[in-house]
Protein backbone atom coordinates (compact mmCIF):
# COMPACT_ATOMS: atom_id res chain seq x y z
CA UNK A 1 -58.48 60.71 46.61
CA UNK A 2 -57.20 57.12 46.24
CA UNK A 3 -54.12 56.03 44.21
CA UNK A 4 -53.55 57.71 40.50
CA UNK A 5 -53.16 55.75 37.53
CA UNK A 6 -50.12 57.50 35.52
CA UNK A 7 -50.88 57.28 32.24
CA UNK A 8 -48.15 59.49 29.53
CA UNK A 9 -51.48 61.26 28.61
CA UNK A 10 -51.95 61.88 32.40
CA UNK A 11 -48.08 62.62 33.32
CA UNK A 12 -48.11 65.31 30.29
CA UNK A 13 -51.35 66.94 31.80
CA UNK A 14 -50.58 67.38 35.23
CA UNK A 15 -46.98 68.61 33.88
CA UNK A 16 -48.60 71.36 31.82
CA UNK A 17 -50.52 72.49 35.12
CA UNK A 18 -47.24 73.60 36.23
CA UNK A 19 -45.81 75.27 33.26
CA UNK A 20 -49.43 76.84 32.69
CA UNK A 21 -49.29 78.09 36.59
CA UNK A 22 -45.46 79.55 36.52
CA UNK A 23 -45.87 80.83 33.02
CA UNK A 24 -42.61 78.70 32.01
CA UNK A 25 -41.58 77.66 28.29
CA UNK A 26 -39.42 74.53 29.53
CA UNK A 27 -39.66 71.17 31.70
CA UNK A 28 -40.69 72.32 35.21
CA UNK A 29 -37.34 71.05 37.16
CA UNK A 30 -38.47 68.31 40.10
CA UNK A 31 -38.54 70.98 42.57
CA UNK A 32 -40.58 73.23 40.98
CA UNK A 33 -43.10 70.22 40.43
CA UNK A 34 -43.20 69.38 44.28
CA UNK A 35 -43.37 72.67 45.20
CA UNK A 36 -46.11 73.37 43.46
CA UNK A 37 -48.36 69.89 43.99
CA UNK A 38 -47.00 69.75 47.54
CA UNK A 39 -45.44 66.16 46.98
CA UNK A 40 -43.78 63.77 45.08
CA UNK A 41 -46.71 61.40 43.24
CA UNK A 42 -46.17 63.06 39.90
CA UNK A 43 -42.41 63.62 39.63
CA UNK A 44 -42.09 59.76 40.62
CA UNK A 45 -44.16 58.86 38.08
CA UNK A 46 -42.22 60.74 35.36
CA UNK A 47 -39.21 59.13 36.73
CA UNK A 48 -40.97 55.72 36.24
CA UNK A 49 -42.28 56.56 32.74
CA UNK A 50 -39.14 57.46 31.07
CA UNK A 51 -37.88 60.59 33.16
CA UNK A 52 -37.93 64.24 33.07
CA UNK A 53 -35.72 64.61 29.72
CA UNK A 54 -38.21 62.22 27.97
CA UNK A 55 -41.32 64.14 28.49
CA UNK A 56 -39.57 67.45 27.74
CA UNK A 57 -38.63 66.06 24.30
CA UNK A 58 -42.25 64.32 23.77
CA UNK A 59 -43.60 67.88 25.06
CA UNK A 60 -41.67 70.15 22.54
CA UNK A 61 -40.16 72.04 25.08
CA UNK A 62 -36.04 72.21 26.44
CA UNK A 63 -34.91 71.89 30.00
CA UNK A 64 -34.15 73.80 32.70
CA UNK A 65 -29.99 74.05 32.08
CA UNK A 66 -28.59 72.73 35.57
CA UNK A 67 -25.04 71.12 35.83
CA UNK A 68 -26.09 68.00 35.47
CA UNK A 69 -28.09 69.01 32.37
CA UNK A 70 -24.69 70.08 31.20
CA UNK A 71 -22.74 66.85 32.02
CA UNK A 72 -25.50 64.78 30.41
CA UNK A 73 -25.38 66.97 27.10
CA UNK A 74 -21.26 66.83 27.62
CA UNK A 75 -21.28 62.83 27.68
CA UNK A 76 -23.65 62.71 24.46
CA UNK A 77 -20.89 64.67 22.90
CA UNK A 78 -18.20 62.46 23.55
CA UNK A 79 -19.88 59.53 22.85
């Protein structure tokens, strides 16, 4: 299959796959993605199209918490 055209339509899509597949109710983490399409094509493309936290809030759904989930959400708060 040749080179995908990442579209936000396409991005959310191929992200619900994997919450569909693991049964989640958050943002499949970057590992989980790769893991699960055996490479990195769609989790650089979320990174290019606004990143992992912007899909999660255009999808409804929270994210995984993770440290730097935590630091992020810490800096908001100061600032």
């Amino acid at each position: 299959m040749g080179e995908k055209t990442w579209t936000t339509d396409k991005i959310i899509k191929e992200i619900q796959t994997v919450i569909d597949f693991y049964k989640m109710n958050r943002m499949p983490s970057r590992t989980e993605i790769e893991d699960f399409y055996r490479n990195s094509k769609l989790t650089n493309a979320i990174r290019k199209h606004g990143g992992h936290r912007h899909f999660a809030s255009m999808m409804g759904i929270q994210m995984k918490y993770s440290e730097t989930e935590f630091g992020i959400l810490q800096e908001e708060r100061v600032s």
